[in-house]
Protein backbone atom coordinates (compact mmCIF):
# COMPACT_ATOMS: atom_id res chain seq x y z
CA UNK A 1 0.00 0.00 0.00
CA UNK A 2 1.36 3.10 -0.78
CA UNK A 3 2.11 5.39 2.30
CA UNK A 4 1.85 8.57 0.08
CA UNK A 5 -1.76 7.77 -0.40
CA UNK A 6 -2.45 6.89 3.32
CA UNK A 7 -0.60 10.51 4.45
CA UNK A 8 -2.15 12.31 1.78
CA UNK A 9 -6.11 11.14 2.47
CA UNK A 10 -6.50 9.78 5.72
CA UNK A 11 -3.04 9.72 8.07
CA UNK A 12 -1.43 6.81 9.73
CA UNK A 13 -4.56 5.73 11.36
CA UNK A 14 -8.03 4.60 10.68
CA UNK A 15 -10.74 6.83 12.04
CA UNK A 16 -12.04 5.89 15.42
CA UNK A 17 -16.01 5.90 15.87
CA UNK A 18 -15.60 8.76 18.23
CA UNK A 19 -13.82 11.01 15.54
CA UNK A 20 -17.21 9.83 13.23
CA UNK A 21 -19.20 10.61 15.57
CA UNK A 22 -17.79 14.05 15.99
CA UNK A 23 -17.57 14.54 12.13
CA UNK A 24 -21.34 13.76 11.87
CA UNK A 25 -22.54 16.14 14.75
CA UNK A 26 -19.73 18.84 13.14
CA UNK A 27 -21.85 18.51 9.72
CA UNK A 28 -25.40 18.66 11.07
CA UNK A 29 -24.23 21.47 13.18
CA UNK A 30 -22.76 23.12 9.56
CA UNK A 31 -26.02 22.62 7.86
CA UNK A 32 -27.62 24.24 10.22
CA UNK A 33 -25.76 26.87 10.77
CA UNK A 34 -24.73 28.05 6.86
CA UNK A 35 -26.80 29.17 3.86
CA UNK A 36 -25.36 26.48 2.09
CA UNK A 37 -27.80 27.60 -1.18
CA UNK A 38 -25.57 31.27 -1.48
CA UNK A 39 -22.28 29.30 -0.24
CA UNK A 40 -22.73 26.96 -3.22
CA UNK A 41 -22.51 30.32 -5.38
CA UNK A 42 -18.86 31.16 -4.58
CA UNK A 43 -16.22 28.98 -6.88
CA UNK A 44 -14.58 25.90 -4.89
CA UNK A 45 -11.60 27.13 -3.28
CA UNK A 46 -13.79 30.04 -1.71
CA UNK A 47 -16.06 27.85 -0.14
CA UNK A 48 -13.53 25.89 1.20
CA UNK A 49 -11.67 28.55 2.71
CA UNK A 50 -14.72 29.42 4.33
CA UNK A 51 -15.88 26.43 6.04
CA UNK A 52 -12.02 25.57 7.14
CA UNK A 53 -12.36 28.98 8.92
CA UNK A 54 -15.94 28.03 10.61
CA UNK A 55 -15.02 24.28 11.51
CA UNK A 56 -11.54 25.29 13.18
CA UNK A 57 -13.10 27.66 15.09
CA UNK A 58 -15.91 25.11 15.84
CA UNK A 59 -13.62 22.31 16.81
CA UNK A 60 -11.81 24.38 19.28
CA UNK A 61 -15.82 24.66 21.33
CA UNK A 62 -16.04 21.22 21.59
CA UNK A 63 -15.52 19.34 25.10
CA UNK A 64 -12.71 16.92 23.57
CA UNK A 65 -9.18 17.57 22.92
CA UNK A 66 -7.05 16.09 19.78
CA UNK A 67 -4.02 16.35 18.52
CA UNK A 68 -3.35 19.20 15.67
CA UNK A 69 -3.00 16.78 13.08
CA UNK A 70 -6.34 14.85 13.70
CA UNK A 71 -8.13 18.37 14.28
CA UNK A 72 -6.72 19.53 10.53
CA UNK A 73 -8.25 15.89 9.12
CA UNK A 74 -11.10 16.01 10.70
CA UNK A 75 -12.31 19.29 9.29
CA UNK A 76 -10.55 18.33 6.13
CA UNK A 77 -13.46 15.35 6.42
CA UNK A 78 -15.91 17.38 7.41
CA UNK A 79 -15.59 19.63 4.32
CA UNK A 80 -15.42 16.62 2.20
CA UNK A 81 -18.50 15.40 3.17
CA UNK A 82 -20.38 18.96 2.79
CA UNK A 83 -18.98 20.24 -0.64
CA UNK A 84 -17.84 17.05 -2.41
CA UNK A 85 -18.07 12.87 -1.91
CA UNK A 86 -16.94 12.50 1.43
CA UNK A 87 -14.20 9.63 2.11
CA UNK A 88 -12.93 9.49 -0.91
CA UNK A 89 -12.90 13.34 -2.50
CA UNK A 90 -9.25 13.12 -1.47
CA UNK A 91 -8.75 10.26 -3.82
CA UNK A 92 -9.84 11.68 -6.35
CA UNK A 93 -7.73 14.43 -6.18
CA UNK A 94 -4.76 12.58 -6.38
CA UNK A 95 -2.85 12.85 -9.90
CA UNK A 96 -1.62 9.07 -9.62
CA UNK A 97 -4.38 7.20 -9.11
CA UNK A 98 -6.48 6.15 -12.38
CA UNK A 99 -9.38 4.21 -10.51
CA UNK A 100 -11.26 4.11 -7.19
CA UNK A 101 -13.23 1.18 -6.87
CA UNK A 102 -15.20 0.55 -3.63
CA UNK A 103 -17.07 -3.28 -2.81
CA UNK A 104 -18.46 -1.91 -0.14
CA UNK A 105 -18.23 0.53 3.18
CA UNK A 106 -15.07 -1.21 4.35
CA UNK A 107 -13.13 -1.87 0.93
CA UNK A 108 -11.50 0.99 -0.91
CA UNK A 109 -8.78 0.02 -3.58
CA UNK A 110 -7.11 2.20 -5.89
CA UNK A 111 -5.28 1.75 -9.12
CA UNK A 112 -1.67 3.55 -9.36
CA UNK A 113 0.95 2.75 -12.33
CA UNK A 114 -1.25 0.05 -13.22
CA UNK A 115 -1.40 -1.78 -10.22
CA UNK A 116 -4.10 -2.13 -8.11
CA UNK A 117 -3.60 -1.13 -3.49
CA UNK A 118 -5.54 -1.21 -1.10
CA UNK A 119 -5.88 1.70 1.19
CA UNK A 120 -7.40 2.41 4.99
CA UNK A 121 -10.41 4.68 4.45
CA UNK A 122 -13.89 3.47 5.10
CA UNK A 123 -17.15 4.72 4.93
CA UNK A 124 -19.49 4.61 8.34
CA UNK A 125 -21.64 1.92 6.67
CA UNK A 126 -23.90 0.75 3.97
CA UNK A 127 -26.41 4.04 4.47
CA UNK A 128 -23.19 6.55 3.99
CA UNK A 129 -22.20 4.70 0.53
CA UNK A 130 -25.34 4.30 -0.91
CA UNK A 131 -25.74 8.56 0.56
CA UNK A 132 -22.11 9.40 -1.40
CA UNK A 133 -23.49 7.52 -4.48
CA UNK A 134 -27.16 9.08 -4.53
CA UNK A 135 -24.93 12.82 -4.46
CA UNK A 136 -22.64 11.75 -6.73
CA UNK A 137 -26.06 10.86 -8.93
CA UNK A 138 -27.19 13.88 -8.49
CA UNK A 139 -24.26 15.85 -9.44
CA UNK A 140 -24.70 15.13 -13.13
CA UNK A 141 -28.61 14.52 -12.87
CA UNK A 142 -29.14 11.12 -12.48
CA UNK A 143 -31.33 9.00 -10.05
CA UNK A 144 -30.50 6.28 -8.40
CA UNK A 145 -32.20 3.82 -5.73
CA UNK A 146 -33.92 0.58 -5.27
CA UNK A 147 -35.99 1.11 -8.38
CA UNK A 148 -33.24 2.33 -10.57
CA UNK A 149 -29.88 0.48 -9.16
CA UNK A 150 -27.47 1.39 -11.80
CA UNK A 151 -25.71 4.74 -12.91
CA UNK A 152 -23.21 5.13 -15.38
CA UNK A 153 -22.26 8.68 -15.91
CA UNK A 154 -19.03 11.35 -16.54
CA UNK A 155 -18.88 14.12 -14.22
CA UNK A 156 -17.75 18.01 -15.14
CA UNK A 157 -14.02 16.93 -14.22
CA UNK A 158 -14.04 13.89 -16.80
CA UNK A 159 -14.57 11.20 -14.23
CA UNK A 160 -16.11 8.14 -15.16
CA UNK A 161 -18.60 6.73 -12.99
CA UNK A 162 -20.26 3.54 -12.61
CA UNK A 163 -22.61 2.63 -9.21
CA UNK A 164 -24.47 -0.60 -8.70
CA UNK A 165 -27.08 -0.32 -5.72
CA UNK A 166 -28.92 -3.74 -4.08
CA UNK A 167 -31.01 -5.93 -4.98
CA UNK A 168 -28.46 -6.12 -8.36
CA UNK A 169 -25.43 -5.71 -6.13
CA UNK A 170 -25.82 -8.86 -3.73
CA UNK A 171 -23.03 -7.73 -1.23
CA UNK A 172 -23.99 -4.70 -1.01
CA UNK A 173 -23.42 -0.94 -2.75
CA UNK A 174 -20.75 -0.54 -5.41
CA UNK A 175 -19.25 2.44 -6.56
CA UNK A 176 -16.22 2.72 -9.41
CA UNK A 177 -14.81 6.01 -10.61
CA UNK A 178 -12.25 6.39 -13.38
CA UNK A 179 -10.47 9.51 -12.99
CA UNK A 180 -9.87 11.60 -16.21
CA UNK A 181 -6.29 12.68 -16.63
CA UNK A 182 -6.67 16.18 -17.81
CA UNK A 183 -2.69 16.18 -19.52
CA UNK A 184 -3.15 14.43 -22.44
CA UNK A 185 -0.29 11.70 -23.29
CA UNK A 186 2.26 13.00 -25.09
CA UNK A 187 4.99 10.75 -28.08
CA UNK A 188 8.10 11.67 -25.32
CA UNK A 189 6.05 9.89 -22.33
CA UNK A 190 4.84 7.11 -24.05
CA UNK A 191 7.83 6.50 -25.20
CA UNK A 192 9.76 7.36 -21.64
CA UNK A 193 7.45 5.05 -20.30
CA UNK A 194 8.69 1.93 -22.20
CA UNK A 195 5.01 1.62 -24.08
CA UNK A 196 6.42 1.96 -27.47
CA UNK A 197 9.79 3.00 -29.26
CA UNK A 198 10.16 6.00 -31.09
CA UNK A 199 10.35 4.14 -34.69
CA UNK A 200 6.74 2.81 -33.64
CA UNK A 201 5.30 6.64 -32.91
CA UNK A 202 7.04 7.57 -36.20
CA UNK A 203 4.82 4.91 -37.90
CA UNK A 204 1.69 5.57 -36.35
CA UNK A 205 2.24 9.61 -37.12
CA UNK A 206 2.88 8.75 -40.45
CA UNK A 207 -0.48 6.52 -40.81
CA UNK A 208 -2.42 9.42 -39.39
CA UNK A 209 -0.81 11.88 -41.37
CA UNK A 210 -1.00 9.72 -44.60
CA UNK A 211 -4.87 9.80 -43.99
CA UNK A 212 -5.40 6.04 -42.77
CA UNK A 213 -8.16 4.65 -41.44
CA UNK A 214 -6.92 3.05 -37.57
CA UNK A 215 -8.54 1.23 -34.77
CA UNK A 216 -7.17 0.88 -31.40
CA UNK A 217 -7.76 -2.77 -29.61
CA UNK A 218 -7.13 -4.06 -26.52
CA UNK A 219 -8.96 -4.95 -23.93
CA UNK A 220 -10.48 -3.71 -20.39
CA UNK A 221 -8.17 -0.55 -18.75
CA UNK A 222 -5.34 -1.66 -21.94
CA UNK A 223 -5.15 2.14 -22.62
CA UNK A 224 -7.05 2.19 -26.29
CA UNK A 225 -8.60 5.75 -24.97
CA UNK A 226 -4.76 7.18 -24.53
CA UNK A 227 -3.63 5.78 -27.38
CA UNK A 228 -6.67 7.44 -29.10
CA UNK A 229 -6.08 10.33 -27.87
CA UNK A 230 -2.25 10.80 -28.87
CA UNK A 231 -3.14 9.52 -32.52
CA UNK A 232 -5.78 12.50 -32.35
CA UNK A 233 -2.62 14.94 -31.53
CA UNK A 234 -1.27 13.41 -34.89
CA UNK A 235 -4.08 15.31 -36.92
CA UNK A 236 -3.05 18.52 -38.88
CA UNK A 237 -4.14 21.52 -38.06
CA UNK A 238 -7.48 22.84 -40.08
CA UNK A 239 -8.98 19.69 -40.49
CA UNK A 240 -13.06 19.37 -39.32
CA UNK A 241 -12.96 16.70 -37.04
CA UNK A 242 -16.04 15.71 -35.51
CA UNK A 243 -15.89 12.94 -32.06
CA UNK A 244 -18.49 10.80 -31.12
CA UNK A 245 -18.29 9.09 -27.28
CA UNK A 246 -20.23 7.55 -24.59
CA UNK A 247 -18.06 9.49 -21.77
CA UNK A 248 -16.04 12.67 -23.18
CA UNK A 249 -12.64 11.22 -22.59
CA UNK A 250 -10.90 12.80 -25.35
CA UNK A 251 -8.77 16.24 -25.27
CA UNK A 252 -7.95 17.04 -28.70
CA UNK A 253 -5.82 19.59 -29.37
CA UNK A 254 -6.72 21.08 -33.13
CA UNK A 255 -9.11 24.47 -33.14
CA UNK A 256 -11.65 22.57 -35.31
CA UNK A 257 -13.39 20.08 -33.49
CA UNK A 258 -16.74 19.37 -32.75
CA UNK A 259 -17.53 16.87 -29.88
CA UNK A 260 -21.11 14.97 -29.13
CA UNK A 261 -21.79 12.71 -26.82
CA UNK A 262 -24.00 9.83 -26.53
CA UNK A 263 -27.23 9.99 -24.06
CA UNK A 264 -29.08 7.28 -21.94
CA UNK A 265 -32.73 7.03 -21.90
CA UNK A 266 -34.64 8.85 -18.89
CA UNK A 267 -36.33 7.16 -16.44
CA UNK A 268 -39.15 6.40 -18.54
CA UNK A 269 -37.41 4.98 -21.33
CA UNK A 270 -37.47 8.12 -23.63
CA UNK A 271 -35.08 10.60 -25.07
CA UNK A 272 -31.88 8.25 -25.87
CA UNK A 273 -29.32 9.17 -28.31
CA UNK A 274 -27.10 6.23 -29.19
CA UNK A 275 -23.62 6.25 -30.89
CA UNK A 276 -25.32 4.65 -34.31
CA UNK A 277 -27.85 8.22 -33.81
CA UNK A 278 -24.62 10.78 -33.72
CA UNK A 279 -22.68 8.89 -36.46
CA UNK A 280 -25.56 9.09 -38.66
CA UNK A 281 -25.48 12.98 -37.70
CA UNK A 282 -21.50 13.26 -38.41
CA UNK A 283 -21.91 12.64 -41.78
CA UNK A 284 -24.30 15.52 -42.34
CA UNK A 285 -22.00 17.91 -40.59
CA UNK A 286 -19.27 17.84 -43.47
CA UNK A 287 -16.15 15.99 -41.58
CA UNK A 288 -12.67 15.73 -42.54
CA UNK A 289 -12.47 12.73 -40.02
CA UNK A 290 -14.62 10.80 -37.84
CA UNK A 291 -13.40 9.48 -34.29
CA UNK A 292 -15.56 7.67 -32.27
CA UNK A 293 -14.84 6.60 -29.01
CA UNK A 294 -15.64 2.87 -29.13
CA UNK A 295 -17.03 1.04 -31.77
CA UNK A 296 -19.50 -2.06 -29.30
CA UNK A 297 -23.07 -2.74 -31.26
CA UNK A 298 -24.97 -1.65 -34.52
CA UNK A 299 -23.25 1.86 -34.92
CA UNK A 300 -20.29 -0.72 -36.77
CA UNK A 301 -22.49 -0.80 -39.58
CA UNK A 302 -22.24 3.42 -40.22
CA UNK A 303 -18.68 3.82 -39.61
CA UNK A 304 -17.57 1.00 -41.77
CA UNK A 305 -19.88 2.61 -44.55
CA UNK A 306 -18.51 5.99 -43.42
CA UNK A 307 -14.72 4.79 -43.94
CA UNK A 308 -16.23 3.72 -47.24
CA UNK A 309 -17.39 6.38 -48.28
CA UNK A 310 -14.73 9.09 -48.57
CA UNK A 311 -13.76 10.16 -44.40
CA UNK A 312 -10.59 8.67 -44.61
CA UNK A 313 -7.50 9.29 -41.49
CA UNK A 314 -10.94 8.19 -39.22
CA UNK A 315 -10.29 6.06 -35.94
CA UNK A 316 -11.96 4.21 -33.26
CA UNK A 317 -11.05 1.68 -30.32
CA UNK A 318 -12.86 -1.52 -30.16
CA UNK A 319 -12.45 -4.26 -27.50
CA UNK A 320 -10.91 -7.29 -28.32
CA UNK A 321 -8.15 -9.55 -27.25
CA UNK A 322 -6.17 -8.83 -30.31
CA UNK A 323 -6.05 -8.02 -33.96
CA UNK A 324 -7.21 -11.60 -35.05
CA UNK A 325 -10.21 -11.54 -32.27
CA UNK A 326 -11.32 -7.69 -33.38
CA UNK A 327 -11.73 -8.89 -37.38
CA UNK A 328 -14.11 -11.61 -35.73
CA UNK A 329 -15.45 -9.40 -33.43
CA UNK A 330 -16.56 -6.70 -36.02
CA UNK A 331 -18.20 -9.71 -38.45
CA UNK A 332 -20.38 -10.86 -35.47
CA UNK A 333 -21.28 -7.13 -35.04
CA UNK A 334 -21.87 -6.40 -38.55
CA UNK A 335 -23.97 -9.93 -38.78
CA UNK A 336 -25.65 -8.91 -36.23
CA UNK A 337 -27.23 -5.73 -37.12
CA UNK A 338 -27.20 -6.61 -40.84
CA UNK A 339 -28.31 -10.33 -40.61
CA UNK A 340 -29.08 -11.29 -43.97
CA UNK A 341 -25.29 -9.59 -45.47
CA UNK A 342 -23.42 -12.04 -47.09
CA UNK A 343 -20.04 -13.20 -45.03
CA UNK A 344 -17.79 -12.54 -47.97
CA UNK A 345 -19.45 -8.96 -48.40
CA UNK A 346 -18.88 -7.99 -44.67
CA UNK A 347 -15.30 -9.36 -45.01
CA UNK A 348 -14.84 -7.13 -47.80
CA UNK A 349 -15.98 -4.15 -46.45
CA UNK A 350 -14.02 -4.36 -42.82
CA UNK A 351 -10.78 -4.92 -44.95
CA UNK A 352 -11.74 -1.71 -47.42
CA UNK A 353 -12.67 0.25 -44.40
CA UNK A 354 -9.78 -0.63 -41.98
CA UNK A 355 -6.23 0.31 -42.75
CA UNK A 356 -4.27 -0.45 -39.73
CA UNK A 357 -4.85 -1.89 -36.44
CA UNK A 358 -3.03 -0.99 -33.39
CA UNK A 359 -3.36 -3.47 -30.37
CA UNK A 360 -2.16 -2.35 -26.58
CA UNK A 361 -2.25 -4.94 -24.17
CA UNK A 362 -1.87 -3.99 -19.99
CA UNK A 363 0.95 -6.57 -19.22
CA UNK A 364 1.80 -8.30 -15.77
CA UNK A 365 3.94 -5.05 -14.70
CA UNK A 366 1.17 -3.28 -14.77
CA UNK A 367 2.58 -1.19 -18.24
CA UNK A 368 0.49 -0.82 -20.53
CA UNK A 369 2.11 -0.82 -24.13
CA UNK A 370 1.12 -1.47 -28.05
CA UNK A 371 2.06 -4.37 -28.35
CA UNK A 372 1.60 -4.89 -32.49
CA UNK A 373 0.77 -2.84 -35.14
CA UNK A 374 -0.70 -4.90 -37.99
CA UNK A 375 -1.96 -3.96 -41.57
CA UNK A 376 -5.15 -5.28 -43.23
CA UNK A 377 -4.68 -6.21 -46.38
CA UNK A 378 -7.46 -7.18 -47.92
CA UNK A 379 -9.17 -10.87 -47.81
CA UNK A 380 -8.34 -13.95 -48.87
CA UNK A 381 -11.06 -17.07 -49.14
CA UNK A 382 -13.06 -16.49 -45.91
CA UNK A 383 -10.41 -14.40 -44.43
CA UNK A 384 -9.36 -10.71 -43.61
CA UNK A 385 -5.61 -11.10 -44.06
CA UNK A 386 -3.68 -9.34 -41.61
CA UNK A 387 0.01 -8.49 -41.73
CA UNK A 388 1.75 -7.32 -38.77
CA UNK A 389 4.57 -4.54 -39.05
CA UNK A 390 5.65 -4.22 -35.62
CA UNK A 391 5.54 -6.97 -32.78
CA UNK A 392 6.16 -6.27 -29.09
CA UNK A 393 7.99 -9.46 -27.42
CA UNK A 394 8.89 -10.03 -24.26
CA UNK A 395 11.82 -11.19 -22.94
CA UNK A 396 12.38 -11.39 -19.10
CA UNK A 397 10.90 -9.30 -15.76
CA UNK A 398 13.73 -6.90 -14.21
CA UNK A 399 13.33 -5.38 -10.97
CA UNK A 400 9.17 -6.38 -11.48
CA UNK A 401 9.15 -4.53 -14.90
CA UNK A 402 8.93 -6.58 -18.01
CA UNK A 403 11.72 -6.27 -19.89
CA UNK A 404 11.06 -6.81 -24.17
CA UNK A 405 11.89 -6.35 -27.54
CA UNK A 406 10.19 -4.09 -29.84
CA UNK A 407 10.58 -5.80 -33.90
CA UNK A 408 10.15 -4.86 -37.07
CA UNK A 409 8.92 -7.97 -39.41
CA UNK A 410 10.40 -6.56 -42.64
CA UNK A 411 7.39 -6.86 -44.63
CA UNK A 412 6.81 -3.65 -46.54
CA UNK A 413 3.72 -2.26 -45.82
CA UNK A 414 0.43 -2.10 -49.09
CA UNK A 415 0.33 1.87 -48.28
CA UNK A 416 3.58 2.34 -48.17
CA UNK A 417 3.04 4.34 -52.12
CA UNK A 418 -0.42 5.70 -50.69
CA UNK A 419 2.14 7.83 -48.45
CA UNK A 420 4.52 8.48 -50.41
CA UNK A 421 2.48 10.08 -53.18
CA UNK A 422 1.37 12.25 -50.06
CA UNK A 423 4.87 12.77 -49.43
CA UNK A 424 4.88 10.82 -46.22
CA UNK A 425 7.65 8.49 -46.02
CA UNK A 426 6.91 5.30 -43.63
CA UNK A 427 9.73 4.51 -41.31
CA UNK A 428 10.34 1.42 -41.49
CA UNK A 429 13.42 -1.13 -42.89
CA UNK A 430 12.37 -4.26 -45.36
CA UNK A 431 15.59 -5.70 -43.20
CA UNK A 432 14.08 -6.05 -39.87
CA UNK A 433 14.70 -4.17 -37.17
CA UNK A 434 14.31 -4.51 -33.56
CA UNK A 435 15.16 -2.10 -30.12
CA UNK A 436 14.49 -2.99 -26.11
CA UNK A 437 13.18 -0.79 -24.59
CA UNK A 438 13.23 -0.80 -20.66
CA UNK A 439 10.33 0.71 -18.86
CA UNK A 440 11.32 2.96 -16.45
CA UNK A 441 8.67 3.59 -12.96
CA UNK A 442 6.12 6.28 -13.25
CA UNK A 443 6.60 7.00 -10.23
């Protein structure tokens, strides 16, 4: 468990009931006390300042004594729980930590580097969960309860969040959060960080550049959204470039963008907008490129035509294990919505749509890295041919990183004249080539 995290939300200790108890009677008495509806008016930092000044002065009154670190985390606490979500607001503040994900009042782990830790906060009990979840709700205008048990939402700051309530959640209230790193990855980190070499950021620049169509696979927390994102920073200036998402992850950096986002139906089943809806839209808004956050049902169907149809340098993530399991992943999509399309036809249009695939993987060090970078090229019998330019392979774990080589294969890649009519040459050497790159700790 990291010790930063345990200074930095809660100190060395777990609360005692007493110091709850004190908290609770210190927020009632707040409440009460405050016109919380004009305090709300004042930005976040004012409001703050405020109530530190109040609750210090308030602690001081009451009949116990603590020490002046516990008095400074208790009203830290108590301010939590009045302007934000209580025991883990802290968290959340923290830039290292990626995910909070809490199985209940007494089991708060976070995700740092990769790696998941526990750490020593707790909610009171079942009731203050399920009350930080319902505000949370709230927050971005959502209901939830008995009747309604799930919410999946983004808040203002970017934060994914996902809450599962009883009688779905057997064991009790669930809440996870992804937080939203506002500094977008940049070519120098990710290659700092040992997730690809240079020569493969020089290829995938190039493909962008050269007006390829890419998806990004991987699976679950594999990074596909980052790597989307620094492709994005490939785009050139004064291009339209319209995104499409479920939760607005994506920071891109050109003056010419317009964003949408998708939108669940209301409580009685009304008013959705669905990623197949806002694609449809794109296309009427006169795009240079279309990138959609992740490609998952019947929406497959209008980007592939899209592609087709003249918005080339378009890209999308999809999750799959790898490049061979995303080809079969899109036909059982595309058979899906389509049902009666022939097998050969669908295979024909994923491999006229799709230029170049880029898989990440997370790997046992908790780095998350692309790991190949494969051409389609076009079908063969009752196959999408795939032909993989760059292959990540591991070699041995060193200090608890994993240690591996980054190849070329040699094969020249089928748009290798596309670019160079563009006047984009492709970096890479018919010869083979290869480079080890050692990951180095984010930390």
């Amino acid at each position: 468990m990291s010790q930063r995290i345990i200074d930095m939300v809660q100190g060395s200790a777990r609360p005692s009931d007493a110091h709850d108890a004190l908290r609770r009677e210190l927020h009632e008495e707040i409440v009460s006390r405050f016109e919380l509806h004009d305090l709300v008016r004042l930005p976040v930092e004012e409001m703050r300042v405020q109530l530190r000044a109040v609750l210090v002065d308030m602690v001081r009154e009451k009949p116990i004594v603590l020490p002046r670190e516990e008095r400074s985390r208790l009203v830290e606490a108590t301010i939590d729980e009045v302007l934000g979500f209580g025991p883990v607001e802290r968290l959340l503040q923290l830039p290292d930590v990626t995910d909070v994900l809490i199985n209940g009042p007494d089991q708060v782990y976070v995700e740092r580097f990769g790696r998941l830790e526990r750490v020593d906060i707790r909610f009171r009990d079942e009731e203050h969960l399920v009350h930080v979840i319902r505000r949370i709700a709230a927050s971005v205008g959502r209901r939830v309860d008995a009747s309604s048990p799930l919410v999946d939402a983004r808040l203002p700051n970017g934060t994914r969040v996902n809450a599962v309530l009883p009688p779905v959640a057997l064991d009790g209230p669930s809440l996870s959060l992804r937080r939203f790193n506002p500094e977008p990855m940049t070519p120098e980190r990710l290659v700092k960080l040992g997730s690809a070499p240079q020569f493969v950021v020089d290829l995938l620049a190039a493909a962008v550049r050269g007006r390829l169509n890419l998806l990004v696979v991987g699976g679950a927390g594999s990074g596909k959204t980052t790597i989307l994102n620094l492709l994005s920073g490939f785009v050139p200036e004064g291009e339209r470039i319209v995104t499409i998402e479920d939760a607005a992850e994506l920071r891109l950096q050109q003056e010419h963008t317009v964003r949408m986002e998708t939108r669940p139906p209301n409580l009685e089943g009304a008013g959705e907008i669905t990623t197949r809806m806002l694609v449809k839209n794109a296309l009427r808004m006169r795009p240079d490129r279309i990138i959609v956050g992740e490609v998952r049902g019947d929406e497959i169907v209008d980007v592939l035509q899209a592609l087709n149809t003249g918005h080339d340098g378009s890209m999308s993530t999809l999750h799959a294990n790898g490049t061979a399991h995303a080809i079969s992943r899109m036909q059982t999509m595309m058979g899906l919505a389509l049902g009666n399309m022939p097998a050969d036809a669908v295979r024909e249009m994923i491999a006229d749509a799709i230029h170049l695939l880029v898989h990440v993987r997370r790997g046992v060090d908790g780095v998350r890295r692309v790991h190949s970078v494969t051409e389609v090229a076009g079908t063969a019998g009752d196959r999408v041919v795939l032909r993989d330019l760059v292959r990540f392979r591991p070699t041995r774990m060193v200090d608890g990183y994993q240690r591996g080589v980054f190849e070329s294969t040699g094969l020249v890649p089928n748009f290798s004249e596309r670019l160079a009519a563009a006047g984009i040459s492709v970096p890479n050497d018919p010869g083979g080539w290869s480079e080890e790159v050692v990951p180095c700790s984010p930390s």
